[in-house]
PDB file of N, CA and C in Angstrom:
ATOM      1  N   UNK A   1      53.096 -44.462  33.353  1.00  0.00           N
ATOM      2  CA  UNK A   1      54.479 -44.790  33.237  1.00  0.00           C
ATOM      3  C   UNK A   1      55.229 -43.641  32.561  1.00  0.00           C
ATOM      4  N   UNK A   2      54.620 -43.156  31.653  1.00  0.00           N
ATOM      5  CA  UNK A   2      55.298 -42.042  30.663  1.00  0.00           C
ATOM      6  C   UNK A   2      55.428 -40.952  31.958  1.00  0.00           C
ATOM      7  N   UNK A   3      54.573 -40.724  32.285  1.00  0.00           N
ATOM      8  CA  UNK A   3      54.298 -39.242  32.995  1.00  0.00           C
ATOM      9  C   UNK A   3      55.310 -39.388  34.398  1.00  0.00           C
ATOM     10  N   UNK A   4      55.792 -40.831  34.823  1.00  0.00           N
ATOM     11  CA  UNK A   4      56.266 -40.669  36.200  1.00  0.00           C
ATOM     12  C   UNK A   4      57.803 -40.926  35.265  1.00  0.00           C
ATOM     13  N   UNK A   5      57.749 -41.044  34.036  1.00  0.00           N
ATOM     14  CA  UNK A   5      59.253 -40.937  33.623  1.00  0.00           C
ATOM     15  C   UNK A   5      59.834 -40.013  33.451  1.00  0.00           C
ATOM     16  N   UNK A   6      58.803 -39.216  33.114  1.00  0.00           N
ATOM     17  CA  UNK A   6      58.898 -37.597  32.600  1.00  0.00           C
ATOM     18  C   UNK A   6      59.071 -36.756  33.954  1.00  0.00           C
ATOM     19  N   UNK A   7      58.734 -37.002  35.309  1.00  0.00           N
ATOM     20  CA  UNK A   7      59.552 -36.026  36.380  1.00  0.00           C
ATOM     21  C   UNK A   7      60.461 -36.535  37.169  1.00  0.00           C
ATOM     22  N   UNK A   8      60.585 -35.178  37.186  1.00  0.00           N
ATOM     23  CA  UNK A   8      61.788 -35.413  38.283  1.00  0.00           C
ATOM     24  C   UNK A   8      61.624 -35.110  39.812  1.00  0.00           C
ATOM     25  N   UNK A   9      60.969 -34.947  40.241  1.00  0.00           N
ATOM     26  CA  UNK A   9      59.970 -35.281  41.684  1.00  0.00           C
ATOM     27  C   UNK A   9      59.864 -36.823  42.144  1.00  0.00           C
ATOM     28  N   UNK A  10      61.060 -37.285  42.932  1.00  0.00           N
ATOM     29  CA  UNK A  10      61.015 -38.523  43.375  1.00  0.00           C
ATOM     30  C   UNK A  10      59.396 -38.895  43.926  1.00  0.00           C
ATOM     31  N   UNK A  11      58.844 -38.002  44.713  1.00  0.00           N
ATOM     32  CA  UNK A  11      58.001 -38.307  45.472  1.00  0.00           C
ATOM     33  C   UNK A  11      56.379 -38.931  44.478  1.00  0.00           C
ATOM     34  N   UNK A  12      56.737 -38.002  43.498  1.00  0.00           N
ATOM     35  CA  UNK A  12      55.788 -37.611  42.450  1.00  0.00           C
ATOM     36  C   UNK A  12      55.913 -39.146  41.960  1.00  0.00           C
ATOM     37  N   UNK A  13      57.046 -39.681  41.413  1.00  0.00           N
ATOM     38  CA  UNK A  13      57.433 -40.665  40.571  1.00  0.00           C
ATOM     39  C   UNK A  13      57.029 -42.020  41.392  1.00  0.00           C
ATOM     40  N   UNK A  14      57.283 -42.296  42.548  1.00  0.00           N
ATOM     41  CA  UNK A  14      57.031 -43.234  43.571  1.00  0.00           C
ATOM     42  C   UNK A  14      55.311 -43.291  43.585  1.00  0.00           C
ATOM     43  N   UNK A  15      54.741 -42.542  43.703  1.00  0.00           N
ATOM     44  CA  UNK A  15      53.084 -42.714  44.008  1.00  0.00           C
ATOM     45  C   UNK A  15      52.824 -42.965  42.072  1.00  0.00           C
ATOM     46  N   UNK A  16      53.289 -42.524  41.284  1.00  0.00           N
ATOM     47  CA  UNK A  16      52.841 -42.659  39.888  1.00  0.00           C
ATOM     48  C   UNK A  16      53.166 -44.148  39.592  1.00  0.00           C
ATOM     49  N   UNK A  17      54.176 -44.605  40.013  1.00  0.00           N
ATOM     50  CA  UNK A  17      54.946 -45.937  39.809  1.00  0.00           C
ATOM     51  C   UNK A  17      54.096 -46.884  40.629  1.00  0.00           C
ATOM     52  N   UNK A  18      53.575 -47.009  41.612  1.00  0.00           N
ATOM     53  CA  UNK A  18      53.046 -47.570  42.935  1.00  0.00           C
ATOM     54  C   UNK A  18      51.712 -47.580  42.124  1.00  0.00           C
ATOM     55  N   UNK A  19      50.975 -46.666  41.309  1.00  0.00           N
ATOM     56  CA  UNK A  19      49.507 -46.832  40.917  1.00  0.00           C
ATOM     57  C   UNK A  19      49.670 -47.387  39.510  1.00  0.00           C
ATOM     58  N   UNK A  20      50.824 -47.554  38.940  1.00  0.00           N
ATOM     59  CA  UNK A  20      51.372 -48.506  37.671  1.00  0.00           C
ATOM     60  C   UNK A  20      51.559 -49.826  38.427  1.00  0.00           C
ATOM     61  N   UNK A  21      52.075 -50.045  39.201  1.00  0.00           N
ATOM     62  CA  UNK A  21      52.224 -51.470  40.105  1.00  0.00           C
ATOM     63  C   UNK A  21      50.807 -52.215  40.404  1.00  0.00           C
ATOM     64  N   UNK A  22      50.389 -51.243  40.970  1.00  0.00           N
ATOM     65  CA  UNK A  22      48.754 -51.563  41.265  1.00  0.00           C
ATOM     66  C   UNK A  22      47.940 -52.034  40.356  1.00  0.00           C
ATOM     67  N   UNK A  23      47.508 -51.488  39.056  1.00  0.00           N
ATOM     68  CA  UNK A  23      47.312 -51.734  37.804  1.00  0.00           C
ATOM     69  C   UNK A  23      47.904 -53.155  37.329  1.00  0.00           C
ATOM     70  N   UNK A  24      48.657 -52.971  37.244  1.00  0.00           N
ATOM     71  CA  UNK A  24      49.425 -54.541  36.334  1.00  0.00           C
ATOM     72  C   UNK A  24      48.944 -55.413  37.334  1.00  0.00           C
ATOM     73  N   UNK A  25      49.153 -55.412  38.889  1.00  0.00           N
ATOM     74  CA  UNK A  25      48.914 -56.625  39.224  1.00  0.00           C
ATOM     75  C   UNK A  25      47.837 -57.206  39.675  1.00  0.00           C
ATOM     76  N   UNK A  26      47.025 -56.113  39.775  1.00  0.00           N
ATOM     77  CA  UNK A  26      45.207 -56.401  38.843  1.00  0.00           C
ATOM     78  C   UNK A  26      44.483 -56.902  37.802  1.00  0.00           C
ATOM     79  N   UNK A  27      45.599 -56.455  36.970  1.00  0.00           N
ATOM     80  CA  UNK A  27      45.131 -57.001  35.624  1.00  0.00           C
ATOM     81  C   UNK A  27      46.303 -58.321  34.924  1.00  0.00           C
ATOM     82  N   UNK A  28      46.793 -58.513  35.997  1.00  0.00           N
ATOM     83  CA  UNK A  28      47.701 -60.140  35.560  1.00  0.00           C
ATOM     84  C   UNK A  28      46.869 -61.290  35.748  1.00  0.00           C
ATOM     85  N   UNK A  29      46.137 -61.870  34.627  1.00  0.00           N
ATOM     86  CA  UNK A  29      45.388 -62.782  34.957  1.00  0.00           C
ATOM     87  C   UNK A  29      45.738 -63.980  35.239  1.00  0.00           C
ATOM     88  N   UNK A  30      47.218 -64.323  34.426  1.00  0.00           N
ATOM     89  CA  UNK A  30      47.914 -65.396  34.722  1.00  0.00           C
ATOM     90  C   UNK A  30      49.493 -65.029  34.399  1.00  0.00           C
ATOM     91  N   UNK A  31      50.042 -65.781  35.249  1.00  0.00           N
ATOM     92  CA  UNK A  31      51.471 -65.792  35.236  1.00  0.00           C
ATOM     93  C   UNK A  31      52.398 -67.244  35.025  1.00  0.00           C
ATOM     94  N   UNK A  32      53.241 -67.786  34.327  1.00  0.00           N
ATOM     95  CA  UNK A  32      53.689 -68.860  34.206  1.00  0.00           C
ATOM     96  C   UNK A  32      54.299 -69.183  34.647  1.00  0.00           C
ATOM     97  N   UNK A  33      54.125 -70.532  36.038  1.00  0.00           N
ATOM     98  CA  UNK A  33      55.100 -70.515  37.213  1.00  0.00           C
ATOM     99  C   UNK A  33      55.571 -71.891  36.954  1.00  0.00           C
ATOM    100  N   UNK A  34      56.404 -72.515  35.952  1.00  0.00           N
ATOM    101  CA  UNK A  34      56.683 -73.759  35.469  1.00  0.00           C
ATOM    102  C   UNK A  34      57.104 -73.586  34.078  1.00  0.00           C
ATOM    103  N   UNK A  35      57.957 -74.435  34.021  1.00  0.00           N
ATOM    104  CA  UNK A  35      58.642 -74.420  32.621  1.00  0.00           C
ATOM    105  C   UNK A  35      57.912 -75.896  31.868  1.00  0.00           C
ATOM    106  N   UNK A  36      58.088 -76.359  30.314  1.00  0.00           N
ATOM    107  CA  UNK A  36      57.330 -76.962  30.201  1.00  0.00           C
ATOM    108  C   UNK A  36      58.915 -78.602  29.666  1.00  0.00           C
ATOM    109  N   UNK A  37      58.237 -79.586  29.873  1.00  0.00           N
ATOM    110  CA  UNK A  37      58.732 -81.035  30.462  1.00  0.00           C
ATOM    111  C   UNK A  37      58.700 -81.265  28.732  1.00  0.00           C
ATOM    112  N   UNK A  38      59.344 -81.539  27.935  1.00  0.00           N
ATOM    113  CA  UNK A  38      59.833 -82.158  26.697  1.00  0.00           C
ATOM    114  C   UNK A  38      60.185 -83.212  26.499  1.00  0.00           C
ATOM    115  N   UNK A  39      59.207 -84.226  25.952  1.00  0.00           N
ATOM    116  CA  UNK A  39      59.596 -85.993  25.611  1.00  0.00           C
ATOM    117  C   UNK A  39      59.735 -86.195  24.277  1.00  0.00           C
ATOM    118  N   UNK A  40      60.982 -86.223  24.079  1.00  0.00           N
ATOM    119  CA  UNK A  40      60.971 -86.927  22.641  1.00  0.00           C
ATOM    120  C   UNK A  40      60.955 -88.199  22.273  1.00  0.00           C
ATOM    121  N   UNK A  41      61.542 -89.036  22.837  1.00  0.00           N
ATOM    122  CA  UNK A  41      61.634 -90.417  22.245  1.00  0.00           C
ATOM    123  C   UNK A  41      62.561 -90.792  23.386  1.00  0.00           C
ATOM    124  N   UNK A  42      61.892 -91.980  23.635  1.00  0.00           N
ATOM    125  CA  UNK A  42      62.507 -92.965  25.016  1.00  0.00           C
ATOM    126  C   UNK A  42      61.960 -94.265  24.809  1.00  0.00           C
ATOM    127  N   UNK A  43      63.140 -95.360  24.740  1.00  0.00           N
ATOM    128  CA  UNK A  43      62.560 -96.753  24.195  1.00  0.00           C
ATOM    129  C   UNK A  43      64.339 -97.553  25.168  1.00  0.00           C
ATOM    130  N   UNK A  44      64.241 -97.953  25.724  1.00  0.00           N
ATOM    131  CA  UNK A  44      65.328 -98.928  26.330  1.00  0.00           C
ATOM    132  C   UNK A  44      66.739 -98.944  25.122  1.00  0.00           C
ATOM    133  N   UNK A  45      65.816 -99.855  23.698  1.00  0.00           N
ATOM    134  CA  UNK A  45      67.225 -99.752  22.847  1.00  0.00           C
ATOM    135  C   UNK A  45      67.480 -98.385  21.953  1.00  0.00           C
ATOM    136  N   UNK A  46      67.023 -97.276  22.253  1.00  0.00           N
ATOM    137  CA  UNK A  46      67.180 -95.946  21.802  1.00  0.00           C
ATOM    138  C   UNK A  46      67.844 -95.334  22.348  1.00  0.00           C
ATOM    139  N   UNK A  47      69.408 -94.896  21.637  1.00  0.00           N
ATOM    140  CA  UNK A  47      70.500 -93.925  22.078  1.00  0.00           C
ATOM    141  C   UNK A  47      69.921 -92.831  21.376  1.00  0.00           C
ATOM    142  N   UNK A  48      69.474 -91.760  22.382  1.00  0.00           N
ATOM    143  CA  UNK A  48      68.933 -90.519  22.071  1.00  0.00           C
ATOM    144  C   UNK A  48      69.251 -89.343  23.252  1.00  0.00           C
ATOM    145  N   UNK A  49      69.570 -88.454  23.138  1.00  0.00           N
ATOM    146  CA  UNK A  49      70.096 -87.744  24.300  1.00  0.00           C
ATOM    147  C   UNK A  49      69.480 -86.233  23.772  1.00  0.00           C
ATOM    148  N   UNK A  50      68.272 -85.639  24.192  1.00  0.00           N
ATOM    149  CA  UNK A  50      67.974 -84.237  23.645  1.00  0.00           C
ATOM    150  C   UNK A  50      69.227 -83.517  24.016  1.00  0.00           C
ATOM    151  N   UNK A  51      69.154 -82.076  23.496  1.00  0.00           N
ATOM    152  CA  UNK A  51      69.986 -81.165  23.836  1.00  0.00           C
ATOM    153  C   UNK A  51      69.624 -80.211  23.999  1.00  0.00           C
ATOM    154  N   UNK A  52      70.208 -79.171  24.519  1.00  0.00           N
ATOM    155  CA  UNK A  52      70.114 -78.303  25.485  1.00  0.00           C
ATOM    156  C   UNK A  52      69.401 -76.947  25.071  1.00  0.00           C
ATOM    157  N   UNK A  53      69.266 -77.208  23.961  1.00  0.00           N
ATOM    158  CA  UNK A  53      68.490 -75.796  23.434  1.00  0.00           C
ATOM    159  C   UNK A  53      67.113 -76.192  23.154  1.00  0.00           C
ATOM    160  N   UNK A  54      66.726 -77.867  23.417  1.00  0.00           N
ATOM    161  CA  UNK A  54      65.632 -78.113  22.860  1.00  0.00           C
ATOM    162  C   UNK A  54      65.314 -78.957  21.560  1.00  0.00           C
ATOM    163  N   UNK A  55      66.002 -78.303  20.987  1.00  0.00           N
ATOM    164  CA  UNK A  55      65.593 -78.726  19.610  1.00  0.00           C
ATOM    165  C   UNK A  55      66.411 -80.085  19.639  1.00  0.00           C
ATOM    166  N   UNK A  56      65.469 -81.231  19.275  1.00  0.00           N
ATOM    167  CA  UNK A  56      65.671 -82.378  19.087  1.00  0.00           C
ATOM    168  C   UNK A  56      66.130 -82.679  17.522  1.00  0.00           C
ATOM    169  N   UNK A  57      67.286 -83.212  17.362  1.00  0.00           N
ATOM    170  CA  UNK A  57      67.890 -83.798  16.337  1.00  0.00           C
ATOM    171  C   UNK A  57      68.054 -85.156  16.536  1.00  0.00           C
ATOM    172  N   UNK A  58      67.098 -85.398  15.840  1.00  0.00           N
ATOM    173  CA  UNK A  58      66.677 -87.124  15.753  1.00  0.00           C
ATOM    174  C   UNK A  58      67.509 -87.938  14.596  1.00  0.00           C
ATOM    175  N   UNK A  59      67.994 -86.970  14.108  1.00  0.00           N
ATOM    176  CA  UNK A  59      69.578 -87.471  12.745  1.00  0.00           C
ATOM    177  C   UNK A  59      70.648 -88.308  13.530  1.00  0.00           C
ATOM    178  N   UNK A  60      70.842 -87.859  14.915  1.00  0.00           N
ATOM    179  CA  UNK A  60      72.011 -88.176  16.057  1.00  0.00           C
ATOM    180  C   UNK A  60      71.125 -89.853  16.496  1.00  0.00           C
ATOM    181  N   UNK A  61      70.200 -90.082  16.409  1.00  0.00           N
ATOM    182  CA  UNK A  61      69.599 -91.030  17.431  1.00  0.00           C
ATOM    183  C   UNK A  61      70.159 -92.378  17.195  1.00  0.00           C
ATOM    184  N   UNK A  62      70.042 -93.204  17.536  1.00  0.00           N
ATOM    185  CA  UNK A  62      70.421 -94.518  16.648  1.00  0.00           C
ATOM    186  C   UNK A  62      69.936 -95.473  17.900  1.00  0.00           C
ATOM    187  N   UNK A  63      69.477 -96.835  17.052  1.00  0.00           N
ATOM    188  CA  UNK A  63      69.147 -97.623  17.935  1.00  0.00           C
ATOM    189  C   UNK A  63      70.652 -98.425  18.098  1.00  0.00           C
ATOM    190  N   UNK A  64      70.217 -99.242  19.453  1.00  0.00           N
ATOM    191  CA  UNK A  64      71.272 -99.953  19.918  1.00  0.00           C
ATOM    192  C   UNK A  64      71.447-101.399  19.006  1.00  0.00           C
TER     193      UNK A  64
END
């Protein structure tokens, strides 16, 4: 990566970049194709509504 940053020989940079491509996606053993599903609290008489960043503030909750 350093070395195909360091010229200026498109041609040079393309085959250096292409055997950096090659590499990584050899050695990607796993990749994370899913985001992950967050349950906080769910009960019929529970006004609870997560929010959007995640972070659950259970101070807001209140039962019905």
């Amino acid at each position: 990566m350093a070395e195909a940053a360091a010229t200026a020989d498109q041609e040079k940079r393309k085959e250096l970049y292409a055997e950096a491509i090659k590499l990584i996606t050899e050695r990607a053993y796993w990749v994370p194709m899913h985001t992950v599903v967050m349950g906080y609290a769910y009960n019929k008489n529970l006004e609870f509504s997560p929010s959007v960043d995640e972070l659950p503030r259970f101070f807001h909750a209140r039962w019905k």
